[in-house]
N, C-alpha and C. Protein backbone atom coordinates (compact mmCIF):
# COMPACT_ATOMS: atom_id res chain seq x y z
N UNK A 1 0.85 -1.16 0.00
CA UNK A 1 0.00 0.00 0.00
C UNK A 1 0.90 1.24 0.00
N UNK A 2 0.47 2.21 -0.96
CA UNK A 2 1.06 3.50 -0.60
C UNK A 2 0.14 4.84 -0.16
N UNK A 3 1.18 5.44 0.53
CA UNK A 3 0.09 6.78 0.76
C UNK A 3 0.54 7.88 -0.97
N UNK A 4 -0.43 8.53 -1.01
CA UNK A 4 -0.57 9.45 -2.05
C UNK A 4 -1.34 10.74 -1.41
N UNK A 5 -1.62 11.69 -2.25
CA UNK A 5 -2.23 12.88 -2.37
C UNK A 5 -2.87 13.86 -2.95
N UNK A 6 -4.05 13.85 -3.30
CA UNK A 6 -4.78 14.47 -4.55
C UNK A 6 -6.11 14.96 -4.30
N UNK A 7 -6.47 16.21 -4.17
CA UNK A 7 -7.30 16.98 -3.53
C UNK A 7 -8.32 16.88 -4.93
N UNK A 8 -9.52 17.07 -4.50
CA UNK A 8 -10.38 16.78 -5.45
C UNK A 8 -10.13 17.91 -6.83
N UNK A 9 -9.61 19.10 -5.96
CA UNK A 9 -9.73 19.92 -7.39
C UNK A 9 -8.53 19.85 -8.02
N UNK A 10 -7.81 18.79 -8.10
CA UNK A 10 -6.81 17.86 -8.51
C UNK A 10 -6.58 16.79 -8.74
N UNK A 11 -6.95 16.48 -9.96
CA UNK A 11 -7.56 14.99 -10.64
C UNK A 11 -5.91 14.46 -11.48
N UNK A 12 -5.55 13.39 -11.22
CA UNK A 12 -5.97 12.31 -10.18
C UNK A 12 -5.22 12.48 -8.66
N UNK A 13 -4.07 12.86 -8.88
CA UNK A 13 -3.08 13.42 -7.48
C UNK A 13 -1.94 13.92 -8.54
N UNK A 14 -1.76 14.69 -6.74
CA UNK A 14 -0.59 15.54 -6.96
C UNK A 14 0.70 14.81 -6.58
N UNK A 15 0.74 14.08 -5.50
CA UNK A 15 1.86 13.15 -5.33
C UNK A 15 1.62 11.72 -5.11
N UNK A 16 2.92 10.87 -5.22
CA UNK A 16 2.44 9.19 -4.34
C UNK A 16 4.11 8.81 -4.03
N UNK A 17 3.94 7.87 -2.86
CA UNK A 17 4.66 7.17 -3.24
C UNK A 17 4.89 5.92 -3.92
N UNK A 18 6.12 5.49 -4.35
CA UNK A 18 6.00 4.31 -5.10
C UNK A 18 7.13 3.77 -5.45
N UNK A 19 6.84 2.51 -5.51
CA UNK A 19 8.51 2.04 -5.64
C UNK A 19 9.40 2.13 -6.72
N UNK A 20 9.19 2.55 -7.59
CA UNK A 20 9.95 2.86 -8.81
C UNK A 20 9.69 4.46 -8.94
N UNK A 21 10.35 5.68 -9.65
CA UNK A 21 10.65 7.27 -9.90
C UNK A 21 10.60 7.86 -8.31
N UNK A 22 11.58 7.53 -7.71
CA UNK A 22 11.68 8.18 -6.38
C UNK A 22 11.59 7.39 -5.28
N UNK A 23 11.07 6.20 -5.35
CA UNK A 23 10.76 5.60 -4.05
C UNK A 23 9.85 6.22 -3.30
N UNK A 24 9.81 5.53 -1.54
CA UNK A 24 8.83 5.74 -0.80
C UNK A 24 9.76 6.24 0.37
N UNK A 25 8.70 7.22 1.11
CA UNK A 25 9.41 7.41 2.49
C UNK A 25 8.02 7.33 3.27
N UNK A 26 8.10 6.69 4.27
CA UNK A 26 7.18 6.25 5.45
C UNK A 26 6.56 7.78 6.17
N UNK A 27 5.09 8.29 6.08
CA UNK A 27 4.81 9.44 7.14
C UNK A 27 4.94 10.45 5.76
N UNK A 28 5.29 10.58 4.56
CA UNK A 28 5.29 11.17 3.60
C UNK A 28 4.03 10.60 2.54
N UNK A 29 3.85 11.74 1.72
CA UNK A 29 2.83 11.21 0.76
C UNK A 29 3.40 11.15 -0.97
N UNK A 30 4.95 11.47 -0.56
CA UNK A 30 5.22 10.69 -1.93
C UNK A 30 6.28 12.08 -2.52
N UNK A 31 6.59 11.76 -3.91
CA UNK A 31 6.92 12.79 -4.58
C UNK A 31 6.00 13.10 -5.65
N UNK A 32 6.14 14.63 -6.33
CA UNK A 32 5.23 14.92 -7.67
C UNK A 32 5.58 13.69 -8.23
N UNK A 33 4.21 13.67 -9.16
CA UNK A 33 3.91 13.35 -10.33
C UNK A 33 4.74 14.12 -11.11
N UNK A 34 4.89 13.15 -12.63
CA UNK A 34 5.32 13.80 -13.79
C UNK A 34 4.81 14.79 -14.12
N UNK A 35 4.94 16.01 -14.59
CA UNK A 35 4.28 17.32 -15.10
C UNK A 35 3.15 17.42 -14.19
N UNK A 36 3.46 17.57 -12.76
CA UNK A 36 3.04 18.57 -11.43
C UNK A 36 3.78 19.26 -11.14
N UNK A 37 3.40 20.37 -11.00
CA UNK A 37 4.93 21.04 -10.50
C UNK A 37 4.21 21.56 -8.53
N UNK A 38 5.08 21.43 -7.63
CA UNK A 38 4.71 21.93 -6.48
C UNK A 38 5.51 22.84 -5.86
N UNK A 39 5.20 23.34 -5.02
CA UNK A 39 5.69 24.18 -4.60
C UNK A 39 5.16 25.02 -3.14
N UNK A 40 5.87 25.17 -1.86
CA UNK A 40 5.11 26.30 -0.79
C UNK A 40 5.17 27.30 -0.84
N UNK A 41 4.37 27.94 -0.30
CA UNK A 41 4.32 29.18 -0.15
C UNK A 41 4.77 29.49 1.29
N UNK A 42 4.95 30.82 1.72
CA UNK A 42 5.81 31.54 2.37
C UNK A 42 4.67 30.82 3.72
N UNK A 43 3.86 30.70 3.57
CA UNK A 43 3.11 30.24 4.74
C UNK A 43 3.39 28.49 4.84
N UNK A 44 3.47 28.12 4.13
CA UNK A 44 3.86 26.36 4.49
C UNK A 44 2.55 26.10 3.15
N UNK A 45 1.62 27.13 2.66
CA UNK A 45 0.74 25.90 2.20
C UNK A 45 0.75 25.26 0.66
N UNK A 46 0.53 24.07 0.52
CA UNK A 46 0.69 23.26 -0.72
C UNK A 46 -0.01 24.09 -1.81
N UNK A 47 1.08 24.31 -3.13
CA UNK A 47 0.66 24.77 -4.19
C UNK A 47 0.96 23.88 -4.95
N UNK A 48 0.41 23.73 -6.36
CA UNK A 48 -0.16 22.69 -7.28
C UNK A 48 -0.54 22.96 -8.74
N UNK A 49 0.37 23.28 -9.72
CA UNK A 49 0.10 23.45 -10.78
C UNK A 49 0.70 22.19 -11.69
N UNK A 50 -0.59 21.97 -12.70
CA UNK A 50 -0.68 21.29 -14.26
C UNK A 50 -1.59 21.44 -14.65
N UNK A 51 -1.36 20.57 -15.94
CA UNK A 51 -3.26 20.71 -16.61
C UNK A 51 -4.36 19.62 -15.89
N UNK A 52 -3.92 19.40 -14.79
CA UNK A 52 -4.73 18.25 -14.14
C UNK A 52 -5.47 19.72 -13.16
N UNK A 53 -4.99 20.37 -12.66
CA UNK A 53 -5.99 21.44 -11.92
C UNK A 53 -7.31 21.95 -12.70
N UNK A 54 -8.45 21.62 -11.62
CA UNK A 54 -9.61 21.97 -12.39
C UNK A 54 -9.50 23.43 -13.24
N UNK A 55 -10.61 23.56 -13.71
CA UNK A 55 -11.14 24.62 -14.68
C UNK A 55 -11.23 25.42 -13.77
N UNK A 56 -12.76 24.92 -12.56
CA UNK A 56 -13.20 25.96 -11.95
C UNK A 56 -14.32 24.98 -10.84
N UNK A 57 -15.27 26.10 -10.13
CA UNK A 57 -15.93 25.40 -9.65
C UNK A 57 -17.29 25.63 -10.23
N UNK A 58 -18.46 24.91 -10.53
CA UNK A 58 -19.29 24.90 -11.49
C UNK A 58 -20.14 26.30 -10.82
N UNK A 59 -20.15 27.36 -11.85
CA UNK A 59 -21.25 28.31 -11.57
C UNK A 59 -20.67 29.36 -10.45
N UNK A 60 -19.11 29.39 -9.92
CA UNK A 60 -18.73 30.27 -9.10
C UNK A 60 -17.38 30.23 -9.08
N UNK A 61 -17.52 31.61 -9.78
CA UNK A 61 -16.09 32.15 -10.32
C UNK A 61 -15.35 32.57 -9.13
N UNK A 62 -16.07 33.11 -8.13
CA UNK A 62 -15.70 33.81 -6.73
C UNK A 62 -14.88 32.85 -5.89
N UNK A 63 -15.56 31.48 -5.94
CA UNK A 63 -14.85 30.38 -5.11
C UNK A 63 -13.55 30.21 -6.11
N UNK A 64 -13.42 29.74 -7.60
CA UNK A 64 -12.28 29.54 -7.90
C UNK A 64 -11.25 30.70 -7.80
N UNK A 65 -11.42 31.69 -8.00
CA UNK A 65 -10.65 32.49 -7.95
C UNK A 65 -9.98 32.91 -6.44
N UNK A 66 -10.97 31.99 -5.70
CA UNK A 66 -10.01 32.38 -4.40
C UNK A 66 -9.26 31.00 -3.88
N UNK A 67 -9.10 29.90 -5.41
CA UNK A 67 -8.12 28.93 -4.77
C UNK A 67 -6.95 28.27 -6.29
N UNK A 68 -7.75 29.12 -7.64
CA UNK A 68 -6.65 29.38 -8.35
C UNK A 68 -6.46 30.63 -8.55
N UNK A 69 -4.84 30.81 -8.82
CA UNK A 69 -4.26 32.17 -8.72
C UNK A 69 -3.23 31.72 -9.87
N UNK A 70 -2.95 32.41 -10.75
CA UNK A 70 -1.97 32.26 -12.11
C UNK A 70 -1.91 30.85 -12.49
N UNK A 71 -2.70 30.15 -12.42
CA UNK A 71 -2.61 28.36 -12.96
C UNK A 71 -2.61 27.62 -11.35
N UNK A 72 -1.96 28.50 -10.21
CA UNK A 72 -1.20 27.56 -9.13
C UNK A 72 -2.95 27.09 -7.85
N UNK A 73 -2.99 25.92 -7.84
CA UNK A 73 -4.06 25.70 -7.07
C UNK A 73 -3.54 25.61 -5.44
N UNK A 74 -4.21 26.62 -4.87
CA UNK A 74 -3.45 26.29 -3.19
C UNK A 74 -4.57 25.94 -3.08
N UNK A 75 -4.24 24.98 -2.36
CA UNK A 75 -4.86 23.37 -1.45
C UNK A 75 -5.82 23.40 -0.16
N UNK A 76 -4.64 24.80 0.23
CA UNK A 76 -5.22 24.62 1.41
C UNK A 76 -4.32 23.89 2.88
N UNK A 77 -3.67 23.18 2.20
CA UNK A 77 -3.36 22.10 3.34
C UNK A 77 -1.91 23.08 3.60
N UNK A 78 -1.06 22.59 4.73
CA UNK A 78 -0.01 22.90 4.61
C UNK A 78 1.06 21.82 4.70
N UNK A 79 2.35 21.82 4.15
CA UNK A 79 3.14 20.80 4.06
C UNK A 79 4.87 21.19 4.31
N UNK A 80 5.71 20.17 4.13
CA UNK A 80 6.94 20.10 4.38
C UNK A 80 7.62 19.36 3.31
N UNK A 81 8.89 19.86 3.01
CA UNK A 81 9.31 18.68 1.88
C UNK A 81 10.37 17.78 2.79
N UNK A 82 10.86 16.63 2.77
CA UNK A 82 11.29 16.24 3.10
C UNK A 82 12.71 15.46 2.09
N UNK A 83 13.50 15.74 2.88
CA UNK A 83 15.09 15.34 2.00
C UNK A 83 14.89 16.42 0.77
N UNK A 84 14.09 17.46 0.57
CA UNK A 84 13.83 18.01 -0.88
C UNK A 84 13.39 17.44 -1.75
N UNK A 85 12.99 16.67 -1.70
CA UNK A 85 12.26 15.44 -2.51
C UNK A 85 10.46 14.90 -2.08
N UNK A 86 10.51 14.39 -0.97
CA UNK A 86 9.18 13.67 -0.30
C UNK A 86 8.43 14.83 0.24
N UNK A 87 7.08 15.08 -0.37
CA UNK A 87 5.99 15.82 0.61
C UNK A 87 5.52 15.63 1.69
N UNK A 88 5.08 16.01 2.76
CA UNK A 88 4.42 16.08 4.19
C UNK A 88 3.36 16.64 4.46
N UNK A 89 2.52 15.86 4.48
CA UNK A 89 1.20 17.67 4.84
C UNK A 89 1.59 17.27 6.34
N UNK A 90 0.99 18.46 7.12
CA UNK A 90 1.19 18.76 8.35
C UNK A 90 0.16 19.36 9.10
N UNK A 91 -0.65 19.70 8.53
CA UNK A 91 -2.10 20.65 8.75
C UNK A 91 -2.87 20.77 7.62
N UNK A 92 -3.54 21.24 8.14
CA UNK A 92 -5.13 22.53 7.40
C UNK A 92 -4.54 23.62 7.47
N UNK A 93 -4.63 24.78 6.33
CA UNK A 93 -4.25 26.60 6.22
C UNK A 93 -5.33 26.84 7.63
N UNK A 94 -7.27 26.25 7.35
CA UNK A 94 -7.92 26.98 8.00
C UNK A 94 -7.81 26.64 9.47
N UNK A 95 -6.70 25.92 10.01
CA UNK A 95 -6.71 25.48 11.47
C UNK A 95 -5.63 26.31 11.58
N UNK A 96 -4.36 27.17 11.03
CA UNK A 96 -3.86 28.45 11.11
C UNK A 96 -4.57 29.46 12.11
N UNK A 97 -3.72 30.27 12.86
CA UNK A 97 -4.56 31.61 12.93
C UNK A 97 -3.01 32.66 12.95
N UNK A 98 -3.51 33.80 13.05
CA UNK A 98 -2.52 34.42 13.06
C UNK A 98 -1.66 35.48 14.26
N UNK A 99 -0.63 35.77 14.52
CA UNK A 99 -0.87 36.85 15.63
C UNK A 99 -0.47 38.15 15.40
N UNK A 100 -0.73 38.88 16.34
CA UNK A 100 -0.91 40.23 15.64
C UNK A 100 0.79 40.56 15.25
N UNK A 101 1.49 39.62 15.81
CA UNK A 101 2.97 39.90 15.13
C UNK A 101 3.44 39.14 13.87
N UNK A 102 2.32 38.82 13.18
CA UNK A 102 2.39 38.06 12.10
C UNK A 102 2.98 36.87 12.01
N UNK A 103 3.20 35.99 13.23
CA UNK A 103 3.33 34.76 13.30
C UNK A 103 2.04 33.58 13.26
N UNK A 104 2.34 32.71 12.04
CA UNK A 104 1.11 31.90 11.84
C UNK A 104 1.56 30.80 12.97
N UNK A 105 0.23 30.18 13.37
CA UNK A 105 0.26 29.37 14.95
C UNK A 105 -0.72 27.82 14.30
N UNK A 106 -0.42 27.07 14.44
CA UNK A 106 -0.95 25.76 14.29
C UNK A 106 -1.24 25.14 15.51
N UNK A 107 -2.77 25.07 15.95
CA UNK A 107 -3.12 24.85 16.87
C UNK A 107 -3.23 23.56 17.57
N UNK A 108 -3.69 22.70 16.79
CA UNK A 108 -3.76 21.75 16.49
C UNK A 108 -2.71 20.70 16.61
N UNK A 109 -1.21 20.26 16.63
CA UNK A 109 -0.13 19.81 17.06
C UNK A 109 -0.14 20.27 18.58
N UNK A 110 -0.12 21.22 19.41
CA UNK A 110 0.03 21.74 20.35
C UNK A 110 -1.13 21.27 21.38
N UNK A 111 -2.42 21.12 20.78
CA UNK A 111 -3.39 20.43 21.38
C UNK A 111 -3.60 19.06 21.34
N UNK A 112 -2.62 17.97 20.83
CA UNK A 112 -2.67 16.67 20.65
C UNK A 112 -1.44 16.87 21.57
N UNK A 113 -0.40 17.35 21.50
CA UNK A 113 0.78 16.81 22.36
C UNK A 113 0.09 17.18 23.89
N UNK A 114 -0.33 18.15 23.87
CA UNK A 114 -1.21 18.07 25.89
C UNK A 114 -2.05 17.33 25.90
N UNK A 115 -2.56 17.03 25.24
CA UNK A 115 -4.17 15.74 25.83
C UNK A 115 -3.42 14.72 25.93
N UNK A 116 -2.14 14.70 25.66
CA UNK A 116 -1.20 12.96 25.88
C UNK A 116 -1.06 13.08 27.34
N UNK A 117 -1.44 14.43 27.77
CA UNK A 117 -1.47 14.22 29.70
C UNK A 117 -2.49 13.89 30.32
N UNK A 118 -2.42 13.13 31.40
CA UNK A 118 -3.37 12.68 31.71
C UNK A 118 -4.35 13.39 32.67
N UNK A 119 -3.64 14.94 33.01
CA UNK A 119 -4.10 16.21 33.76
C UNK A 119 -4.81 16.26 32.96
N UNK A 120 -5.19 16.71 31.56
CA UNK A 120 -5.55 17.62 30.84
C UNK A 120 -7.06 16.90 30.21
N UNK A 121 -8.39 17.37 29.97
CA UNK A 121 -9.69 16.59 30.15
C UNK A 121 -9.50 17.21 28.49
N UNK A 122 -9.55 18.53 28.66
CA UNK A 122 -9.47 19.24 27.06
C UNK A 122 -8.61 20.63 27.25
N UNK A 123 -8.81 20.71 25.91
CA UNK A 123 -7.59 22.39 26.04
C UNK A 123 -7.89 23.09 24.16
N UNK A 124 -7.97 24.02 24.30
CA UNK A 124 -8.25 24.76 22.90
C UNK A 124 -6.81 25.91 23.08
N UNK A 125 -5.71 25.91 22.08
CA UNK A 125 -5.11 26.97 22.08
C UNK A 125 -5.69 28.69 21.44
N UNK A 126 -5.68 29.65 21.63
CA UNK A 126 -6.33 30.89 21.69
C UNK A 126 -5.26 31.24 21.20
N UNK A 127 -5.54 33.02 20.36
CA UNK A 127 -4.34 33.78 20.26
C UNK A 127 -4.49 34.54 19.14
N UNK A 128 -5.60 33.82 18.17
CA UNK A 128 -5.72 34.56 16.88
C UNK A 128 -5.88 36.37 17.47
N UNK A 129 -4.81 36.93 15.91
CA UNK A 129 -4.80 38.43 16.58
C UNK A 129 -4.53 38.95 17.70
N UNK A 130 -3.85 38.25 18.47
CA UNK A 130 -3.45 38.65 19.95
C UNK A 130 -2.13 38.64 20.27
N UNK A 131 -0.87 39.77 20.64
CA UNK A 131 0.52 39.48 20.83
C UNK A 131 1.20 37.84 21.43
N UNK A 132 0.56 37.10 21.78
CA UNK A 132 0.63 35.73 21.93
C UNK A 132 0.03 34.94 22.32
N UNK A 133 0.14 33.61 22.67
CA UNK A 133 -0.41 32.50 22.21
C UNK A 133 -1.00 31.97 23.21
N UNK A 134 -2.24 31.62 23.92
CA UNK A 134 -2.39 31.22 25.19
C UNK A 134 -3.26 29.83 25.06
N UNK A 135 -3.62 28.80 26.26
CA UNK A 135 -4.49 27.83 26.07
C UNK A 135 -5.31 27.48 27.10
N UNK A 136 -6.85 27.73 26.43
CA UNK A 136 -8.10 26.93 27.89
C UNK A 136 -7.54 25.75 27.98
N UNK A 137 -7.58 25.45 29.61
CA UNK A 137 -7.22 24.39 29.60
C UNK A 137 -8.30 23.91 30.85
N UNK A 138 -9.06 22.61 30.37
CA UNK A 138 -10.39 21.94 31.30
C UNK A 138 -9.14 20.85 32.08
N UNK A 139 -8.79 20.72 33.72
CA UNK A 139 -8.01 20.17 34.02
C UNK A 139 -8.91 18.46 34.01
N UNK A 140 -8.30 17.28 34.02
CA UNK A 140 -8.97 16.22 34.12
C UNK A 140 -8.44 16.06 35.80
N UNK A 141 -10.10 16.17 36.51
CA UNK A 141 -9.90 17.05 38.34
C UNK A 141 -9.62 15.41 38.78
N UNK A 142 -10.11 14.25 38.19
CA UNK A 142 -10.14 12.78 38.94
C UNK A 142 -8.35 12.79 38.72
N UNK A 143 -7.53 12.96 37.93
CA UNK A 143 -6.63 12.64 37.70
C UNK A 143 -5.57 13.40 38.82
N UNK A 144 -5.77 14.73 38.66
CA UNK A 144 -5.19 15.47 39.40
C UNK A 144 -5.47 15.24 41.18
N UNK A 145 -7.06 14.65 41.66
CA UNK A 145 -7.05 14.44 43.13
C UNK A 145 -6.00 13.43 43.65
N UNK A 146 -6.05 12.46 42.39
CA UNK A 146 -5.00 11.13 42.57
C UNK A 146 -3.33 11.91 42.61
N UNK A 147 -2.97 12.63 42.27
CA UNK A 147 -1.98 13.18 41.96
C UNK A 147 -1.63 13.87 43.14
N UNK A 148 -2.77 14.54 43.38
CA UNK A 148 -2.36 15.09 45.24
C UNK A 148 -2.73 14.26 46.24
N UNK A 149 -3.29 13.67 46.18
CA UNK A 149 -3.48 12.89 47.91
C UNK A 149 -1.86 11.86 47.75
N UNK A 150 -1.45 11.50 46.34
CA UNK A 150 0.21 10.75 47.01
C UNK A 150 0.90 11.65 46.76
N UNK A 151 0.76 12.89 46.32
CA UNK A 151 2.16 13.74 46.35
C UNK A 151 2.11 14.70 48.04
N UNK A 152 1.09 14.71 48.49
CA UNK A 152 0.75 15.41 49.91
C UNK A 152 0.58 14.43 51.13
């Protein structure tokens, strides 16, 4: 089995792996296809040009035009290349937010590595538009009583 990558308004994909033109790397979704060309943008997110990028979206010019820009289809997603060769997505653009010092924040990694505690019931990181980055955090209280009656 391989993993691949091909967003609907990108017929058939944009990358795979596979065992022959590049090989495979494990946690990656491959390298381009022949005549894909990819590329990030300054924000991390996956861009995507060939003649495999749709036309448009049926009856709304407004939606395509706000996800093709000069031929290049951004995705949306955001990614990493790996060795310069192997793609990574890593997120969603719309799970981004921004801060008012123009640092983009991925919330989402940051809220899976704390729920691996066993304090923590839930937690939402905060911050969009705000000089930095803060997080609700719902403590898990059964975990924490156990935690003080043997640490006291």
């Amino acid at each position: 089995m391989y993993e691949g990558y091909g967003p609907t308004e990108h017929s058939p994909v944009i990358s795979v792996n596979r065992k022959e033109k590049g090989g495979t790397y494990y946690g990656s979704v491959g390298t381009p296809l022949e005549g894909v060309e990819v590329k990030l943008a300054e924000d991390g997110e996956i861009l995507a040009k060939s003649p495999s990028v749709m036309k448009g979206y049926f009856k709304h010019q407004d939606w395509t035009d706000e996800v093709v820009k000069d031929g290049w289809l951004y995705t949306g997603d955001i990614g990493e290349w790996i060795d310069n060769k192997f793609l990574k997505i890593t997120d969603r653009k719309k799970e981004l937010f921004k801060t008012s010092g123009g640092k983009y924040v991925a919330p989402q990694p940051i809220e899976n590595k704390m729920k691996g505690s066993r304090y923590i019931e839930h937690i939402v990181v905060v911050g969009n538009g705000q000089k930095f980055v803060g997080a609700l955090i719902v403590p898990a209280f059964q975990a924490v009583r156990v935690y003080e009656r043997a640490a006291f």
